[in-house]
PDB file of N, CA and C in Angstrom:
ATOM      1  N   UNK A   1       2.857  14.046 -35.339  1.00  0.00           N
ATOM      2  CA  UNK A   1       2.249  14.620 -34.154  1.00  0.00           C
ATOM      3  C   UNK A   1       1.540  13.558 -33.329  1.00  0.00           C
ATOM      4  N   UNK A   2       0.569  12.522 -33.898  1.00  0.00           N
ATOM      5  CA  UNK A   2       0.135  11.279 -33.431  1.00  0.00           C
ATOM      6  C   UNK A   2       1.260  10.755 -32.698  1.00  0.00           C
ATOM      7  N   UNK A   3       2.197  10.393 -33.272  1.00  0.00           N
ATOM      8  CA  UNK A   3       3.135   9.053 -32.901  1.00  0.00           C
ATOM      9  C   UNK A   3       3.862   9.833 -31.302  1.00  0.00           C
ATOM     10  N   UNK A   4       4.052  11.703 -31.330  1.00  0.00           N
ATOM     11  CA  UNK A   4       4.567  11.692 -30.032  1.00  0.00           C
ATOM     12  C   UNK A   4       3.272  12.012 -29.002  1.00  0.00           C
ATOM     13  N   UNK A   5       2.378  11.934 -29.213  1.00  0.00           N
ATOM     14  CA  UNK A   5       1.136  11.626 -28.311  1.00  0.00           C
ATOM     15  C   UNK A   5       0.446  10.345 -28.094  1.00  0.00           C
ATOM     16  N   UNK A   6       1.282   9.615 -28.617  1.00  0.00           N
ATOM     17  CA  UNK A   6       1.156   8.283 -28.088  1.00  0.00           C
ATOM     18  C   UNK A   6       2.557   7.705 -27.446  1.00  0.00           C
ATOM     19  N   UNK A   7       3.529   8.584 -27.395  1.00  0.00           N
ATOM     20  CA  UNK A   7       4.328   8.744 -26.590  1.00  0.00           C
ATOM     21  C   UNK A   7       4.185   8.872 -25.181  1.00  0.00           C
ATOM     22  N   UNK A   8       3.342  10.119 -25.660  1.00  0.00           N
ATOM     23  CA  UNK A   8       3.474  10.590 -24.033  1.00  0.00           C
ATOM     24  C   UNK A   8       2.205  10.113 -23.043  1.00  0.00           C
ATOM     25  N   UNK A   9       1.374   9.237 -23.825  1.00  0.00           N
ATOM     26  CA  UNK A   9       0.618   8.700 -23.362  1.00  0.00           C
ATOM     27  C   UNK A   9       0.960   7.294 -22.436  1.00  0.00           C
ATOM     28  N   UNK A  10       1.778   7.135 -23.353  1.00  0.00           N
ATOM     29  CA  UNK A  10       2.283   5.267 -22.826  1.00  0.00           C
ATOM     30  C   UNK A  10       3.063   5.280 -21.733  1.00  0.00           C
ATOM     31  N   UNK A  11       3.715   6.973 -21.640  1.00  0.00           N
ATOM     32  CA  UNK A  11       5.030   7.246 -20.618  1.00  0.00           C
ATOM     33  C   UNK A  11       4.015   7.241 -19.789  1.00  0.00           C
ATOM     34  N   UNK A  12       2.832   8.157 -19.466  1.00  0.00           N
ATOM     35  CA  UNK A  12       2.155   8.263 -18.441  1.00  0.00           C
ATOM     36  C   UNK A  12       1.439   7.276 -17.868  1.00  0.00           C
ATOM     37  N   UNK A  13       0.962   6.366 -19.050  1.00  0.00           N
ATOM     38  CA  UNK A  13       0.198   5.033 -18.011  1.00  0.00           C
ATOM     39  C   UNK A  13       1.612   4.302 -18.063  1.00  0.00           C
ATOM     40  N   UNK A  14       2.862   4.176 -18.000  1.00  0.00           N
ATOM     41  CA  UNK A  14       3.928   3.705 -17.500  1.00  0.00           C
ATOM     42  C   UNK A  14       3.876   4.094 -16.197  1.00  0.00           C
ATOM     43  N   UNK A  15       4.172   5.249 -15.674  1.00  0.00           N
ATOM     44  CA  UNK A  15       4.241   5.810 -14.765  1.00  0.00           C
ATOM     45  C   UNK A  15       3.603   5.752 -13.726  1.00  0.00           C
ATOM     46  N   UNK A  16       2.092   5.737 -14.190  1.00  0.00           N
ATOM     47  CA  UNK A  16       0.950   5.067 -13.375  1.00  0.00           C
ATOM     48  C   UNK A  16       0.791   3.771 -12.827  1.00  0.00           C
ATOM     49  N   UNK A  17       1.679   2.926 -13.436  1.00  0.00           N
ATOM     50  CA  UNK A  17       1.667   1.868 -13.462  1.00  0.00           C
ATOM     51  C   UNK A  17       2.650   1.565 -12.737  1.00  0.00           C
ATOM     52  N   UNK A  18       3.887   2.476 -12.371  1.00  0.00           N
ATOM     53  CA  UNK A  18       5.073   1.972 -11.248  1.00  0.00           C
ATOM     54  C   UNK A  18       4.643   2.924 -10.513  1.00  0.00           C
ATOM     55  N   UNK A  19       3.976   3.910 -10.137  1.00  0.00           N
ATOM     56  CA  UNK A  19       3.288   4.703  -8.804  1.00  0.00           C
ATOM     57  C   UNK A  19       2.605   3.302  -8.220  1.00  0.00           C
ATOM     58  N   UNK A  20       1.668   2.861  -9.047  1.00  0.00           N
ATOM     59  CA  UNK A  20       0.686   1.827  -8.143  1.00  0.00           C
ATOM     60  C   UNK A  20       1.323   0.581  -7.716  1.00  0.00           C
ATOM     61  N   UNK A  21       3.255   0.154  -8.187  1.00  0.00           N
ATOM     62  CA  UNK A  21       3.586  -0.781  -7.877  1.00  0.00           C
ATOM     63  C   UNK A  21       4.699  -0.430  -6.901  1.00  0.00           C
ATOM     64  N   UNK A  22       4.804   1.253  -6.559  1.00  0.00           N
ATOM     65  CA  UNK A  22       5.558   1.571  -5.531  1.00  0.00           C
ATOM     66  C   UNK A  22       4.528   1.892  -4.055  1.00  0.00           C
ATOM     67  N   UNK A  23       3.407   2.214  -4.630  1.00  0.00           N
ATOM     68  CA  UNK A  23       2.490   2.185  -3.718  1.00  0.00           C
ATOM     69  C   UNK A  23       1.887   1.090  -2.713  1.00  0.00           C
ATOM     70  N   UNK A  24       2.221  -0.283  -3.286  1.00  0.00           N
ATOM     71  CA  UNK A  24       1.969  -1.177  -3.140  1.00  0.00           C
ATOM     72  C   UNK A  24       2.949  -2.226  -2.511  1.00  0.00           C
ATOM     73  N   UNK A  25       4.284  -1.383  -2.708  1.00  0.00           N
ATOM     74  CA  UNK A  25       5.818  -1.610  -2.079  1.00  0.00           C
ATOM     75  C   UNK A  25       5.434  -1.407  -0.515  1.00  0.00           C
ATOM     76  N   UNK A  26       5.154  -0.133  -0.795  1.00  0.00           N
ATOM     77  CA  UNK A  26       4.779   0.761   0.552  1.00  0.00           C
ATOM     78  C   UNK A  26       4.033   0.289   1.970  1.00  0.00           C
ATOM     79  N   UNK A  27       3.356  -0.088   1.433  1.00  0.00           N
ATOM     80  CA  UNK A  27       1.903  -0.377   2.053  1.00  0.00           C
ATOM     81  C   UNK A  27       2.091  -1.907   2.503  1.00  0.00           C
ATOM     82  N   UNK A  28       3.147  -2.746   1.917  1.00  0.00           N
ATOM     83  CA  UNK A  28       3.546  -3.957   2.142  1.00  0.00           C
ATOM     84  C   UNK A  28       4.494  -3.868   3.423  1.00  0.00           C
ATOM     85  N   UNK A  29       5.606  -2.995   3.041  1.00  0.00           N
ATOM     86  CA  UNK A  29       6.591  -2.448   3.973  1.00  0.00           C
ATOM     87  C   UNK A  29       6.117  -2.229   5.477  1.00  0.00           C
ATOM     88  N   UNK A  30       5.019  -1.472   4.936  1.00  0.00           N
ATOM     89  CA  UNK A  30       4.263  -1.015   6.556  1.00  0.00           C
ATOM     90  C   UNK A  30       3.856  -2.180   6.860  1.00  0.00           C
ATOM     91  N   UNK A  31       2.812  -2.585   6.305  1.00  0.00           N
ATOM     92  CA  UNK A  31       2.194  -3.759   7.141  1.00  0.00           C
ATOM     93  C   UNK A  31       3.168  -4.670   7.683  1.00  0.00           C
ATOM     94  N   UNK A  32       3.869  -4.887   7.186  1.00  0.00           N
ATOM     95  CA  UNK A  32       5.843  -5.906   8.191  1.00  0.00           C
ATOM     96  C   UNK A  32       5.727  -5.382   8.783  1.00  0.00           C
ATOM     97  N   UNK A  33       6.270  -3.977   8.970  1.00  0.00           N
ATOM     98  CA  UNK A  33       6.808  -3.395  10.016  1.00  0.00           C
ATOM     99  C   UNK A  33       5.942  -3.290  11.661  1.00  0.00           C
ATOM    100  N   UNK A  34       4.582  -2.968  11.165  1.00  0.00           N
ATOM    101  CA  UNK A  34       3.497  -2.977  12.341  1.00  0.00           C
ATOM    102  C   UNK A  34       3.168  -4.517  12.703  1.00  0.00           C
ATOM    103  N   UNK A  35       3.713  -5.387  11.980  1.00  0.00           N
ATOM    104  CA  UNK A  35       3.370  -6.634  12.444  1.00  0.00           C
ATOM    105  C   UNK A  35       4.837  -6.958  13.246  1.00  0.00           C
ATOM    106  N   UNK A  36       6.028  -6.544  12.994  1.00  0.00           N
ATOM    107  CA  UNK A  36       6.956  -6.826  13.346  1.00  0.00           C
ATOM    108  C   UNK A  36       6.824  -5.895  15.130  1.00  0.00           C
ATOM    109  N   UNK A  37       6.093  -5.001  14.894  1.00  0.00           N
ATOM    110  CA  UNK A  37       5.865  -4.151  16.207  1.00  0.00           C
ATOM    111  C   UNK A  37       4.922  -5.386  17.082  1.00  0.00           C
ATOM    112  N   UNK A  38       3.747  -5.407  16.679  1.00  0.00           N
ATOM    113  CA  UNK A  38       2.819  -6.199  17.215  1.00  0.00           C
ATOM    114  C   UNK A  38       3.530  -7.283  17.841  1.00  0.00           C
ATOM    115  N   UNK A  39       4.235  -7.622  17.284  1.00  0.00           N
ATOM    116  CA  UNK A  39       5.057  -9.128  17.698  1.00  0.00           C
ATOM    117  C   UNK A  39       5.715  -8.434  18.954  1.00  0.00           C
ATOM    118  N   UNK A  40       6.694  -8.027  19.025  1.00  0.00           N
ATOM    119  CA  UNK A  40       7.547  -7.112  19.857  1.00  0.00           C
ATOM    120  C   UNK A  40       6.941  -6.743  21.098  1.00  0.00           C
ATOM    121  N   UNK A  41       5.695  -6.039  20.509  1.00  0.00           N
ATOM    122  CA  UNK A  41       4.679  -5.718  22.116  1.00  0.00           C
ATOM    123  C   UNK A  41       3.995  -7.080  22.453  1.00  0.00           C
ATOM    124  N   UNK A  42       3.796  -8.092  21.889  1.00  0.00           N
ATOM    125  CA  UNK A  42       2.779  -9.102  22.401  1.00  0.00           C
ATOM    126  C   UNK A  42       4.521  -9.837  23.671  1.00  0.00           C
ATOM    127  N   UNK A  43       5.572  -9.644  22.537  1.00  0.00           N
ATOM    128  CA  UNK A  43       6.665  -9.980  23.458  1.00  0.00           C
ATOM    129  C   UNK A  43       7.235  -9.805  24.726  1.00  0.00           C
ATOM    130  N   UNK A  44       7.032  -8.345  24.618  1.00  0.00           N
ATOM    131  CA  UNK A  44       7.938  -7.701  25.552  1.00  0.00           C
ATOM    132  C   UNK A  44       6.965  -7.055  26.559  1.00  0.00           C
ATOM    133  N   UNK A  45       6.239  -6.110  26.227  1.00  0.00           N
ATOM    134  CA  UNK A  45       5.239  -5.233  27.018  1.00  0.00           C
ATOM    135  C   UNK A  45       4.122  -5.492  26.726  1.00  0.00           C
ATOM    136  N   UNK A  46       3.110  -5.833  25.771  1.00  0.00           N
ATOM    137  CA  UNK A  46       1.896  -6.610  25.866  1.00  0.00           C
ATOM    138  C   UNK A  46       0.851  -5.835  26.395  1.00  0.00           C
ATOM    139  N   UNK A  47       0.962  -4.602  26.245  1.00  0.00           N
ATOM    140  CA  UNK A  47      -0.399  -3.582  26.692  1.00  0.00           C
ATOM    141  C   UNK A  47      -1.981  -3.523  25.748  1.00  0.00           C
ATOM    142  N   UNK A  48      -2.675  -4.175  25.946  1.00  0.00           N
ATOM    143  CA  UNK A  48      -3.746  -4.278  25.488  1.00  0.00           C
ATOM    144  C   UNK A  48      -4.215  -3.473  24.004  1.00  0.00           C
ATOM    145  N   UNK A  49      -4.280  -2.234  24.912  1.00  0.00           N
ATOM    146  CA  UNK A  49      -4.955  -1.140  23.977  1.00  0.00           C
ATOM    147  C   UNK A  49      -3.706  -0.874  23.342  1.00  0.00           C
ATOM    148  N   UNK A  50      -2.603  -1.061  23.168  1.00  0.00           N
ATOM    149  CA  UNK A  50      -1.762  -0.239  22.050  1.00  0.00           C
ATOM    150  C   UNK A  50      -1.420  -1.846  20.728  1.00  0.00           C
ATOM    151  N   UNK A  51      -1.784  -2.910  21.606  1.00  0.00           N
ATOM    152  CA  UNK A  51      -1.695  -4.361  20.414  1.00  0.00           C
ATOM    153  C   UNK A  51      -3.022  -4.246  19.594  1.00  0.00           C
ATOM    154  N   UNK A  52      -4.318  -3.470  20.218  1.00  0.00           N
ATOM    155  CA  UNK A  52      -5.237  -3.337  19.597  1.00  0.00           C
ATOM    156  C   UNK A  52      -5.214  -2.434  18.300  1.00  0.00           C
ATOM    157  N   UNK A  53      -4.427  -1.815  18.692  1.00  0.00           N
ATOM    158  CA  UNK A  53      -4.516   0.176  17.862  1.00  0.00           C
ATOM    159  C   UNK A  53      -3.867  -0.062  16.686  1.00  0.00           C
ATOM    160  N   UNK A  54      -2.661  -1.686  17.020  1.00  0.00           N
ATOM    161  CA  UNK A  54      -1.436  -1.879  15.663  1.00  0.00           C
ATOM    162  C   UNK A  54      -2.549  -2.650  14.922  1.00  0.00           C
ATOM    163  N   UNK A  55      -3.568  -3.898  15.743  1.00  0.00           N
ATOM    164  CA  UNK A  55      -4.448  -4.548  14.795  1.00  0.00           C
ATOM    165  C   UNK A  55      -5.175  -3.291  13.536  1.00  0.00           C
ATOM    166  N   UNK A  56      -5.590  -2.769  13.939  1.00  0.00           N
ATOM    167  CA  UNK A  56      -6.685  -1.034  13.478  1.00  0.00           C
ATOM    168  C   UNK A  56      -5.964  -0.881  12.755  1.00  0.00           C
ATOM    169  N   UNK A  57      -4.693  -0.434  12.875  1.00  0.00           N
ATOM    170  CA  UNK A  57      -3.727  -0.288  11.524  1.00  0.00           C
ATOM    171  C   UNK A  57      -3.480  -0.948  10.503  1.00  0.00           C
ATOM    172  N   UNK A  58      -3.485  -2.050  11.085  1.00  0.00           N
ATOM    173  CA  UNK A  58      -2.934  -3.240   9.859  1.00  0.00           C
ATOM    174  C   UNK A  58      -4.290  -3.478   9.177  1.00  0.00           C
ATOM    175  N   UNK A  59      -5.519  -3.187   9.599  1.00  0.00           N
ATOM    176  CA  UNK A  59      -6.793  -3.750   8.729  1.00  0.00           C
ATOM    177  C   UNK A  59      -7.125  -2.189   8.312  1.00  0.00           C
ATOM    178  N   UNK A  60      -6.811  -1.383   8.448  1.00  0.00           N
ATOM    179  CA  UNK A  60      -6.651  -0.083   7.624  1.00  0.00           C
ATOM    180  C   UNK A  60      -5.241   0.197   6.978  1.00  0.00           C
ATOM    181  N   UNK A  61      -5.089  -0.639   6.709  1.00  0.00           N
ATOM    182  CA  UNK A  61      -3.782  -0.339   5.396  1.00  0.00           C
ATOM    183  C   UNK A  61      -4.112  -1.698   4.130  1.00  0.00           C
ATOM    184  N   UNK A  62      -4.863  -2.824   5.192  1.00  0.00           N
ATOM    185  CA  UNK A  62      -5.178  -3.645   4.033  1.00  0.00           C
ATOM    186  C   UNK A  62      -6.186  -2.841   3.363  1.00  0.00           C
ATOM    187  N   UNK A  63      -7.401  -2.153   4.252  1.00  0.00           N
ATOM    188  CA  UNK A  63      -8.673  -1.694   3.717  1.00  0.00           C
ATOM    189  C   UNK A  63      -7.898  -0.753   2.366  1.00  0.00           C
ATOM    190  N   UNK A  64      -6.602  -0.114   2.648  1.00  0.00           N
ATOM    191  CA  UNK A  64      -5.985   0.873   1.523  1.00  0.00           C
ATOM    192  C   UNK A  64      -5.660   0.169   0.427  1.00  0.00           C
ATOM    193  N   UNK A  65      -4.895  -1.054   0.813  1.00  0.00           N
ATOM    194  CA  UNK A  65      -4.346  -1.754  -0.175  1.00  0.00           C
ATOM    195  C   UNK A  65      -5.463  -1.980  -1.103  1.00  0.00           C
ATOM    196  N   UNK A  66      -6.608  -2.462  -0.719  1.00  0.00           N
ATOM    197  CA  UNK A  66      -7.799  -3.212  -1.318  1.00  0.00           C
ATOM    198  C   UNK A  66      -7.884  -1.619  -2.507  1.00  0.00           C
ATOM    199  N   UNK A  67      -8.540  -0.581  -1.749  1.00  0.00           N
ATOM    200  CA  UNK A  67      -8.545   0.570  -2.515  1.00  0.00           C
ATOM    201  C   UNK A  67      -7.951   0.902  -3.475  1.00  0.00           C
ATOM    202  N   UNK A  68      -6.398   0.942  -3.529  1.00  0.00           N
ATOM    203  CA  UNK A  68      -5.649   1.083  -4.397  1.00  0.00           C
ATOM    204  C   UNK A  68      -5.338  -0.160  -5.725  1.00  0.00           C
ATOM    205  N   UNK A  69      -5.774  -0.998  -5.089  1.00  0.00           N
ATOM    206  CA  UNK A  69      -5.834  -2.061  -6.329  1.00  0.00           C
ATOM    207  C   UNK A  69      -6.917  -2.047  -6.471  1.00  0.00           C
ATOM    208  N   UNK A  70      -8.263  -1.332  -6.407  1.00  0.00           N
ATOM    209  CA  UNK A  70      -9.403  -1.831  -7.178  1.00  0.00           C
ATOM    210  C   UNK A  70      -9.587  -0.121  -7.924  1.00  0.00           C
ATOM    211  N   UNK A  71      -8.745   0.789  -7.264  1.00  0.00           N
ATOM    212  CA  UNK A  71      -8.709   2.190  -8.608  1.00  0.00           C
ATOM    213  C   UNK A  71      -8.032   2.008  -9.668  1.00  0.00           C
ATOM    214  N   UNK A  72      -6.624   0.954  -8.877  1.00  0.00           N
ATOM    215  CA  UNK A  72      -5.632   0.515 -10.832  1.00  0.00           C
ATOM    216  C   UNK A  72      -6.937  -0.370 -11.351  1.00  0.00           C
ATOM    217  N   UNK A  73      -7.508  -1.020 -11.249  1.00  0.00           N
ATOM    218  CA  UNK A  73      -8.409  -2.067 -12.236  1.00  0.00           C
ATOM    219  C   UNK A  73      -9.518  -0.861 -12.450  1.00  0.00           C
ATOM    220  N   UNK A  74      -9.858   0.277 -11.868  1.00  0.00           N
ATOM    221  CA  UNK A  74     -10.906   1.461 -12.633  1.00  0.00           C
ATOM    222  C   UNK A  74     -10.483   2.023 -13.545  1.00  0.00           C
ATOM    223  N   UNK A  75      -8.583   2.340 -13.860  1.00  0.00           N
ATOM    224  CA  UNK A  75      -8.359   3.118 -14.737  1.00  0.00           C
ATOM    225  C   UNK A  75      -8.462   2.514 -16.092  1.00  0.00           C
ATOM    226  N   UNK A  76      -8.093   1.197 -15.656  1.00  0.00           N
ATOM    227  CA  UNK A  76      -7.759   0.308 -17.167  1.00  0.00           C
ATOM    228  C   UNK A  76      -9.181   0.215 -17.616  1.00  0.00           C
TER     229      UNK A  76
END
């Protein structure tokens, strides 16, 4: 009974453990992508307030990133 509750334990911090490294996929993905925007508008159209709004984004997805890697280092 032990040995499959330490089964299903190990599956779950497995699991936890590729959530926080798909999460982290994610959040990488975006930040390219809004930087790949940023670039694009500083290129092409260059409107102030909307190069500002992608900065806001990108330092609120790091502020997430930061979050999410300092809850994986709370669980352990």
């Amino acid at each position: 009974m032990t040995q499959v509750c330490v089964c299903l334990l190990i599956i779950v911090y497995l699991l936890g453990i590729g959530d926080m490294i798909y999460v982290a996929y994610r959040i990488n993905k975006s930040k390219l992508s809004i930087d790949n925007t940023i670039k694009e508008i500083n290129r092409d159209v260059y409107p102030k307030e909307i190069s500002e709004h992608m900065v806001y984004l990108t330092k609120q997805l790091n502020t997430l990133d930061q979050y999410c890697v300092q809850r994986k280092f709370d669980f352990i």
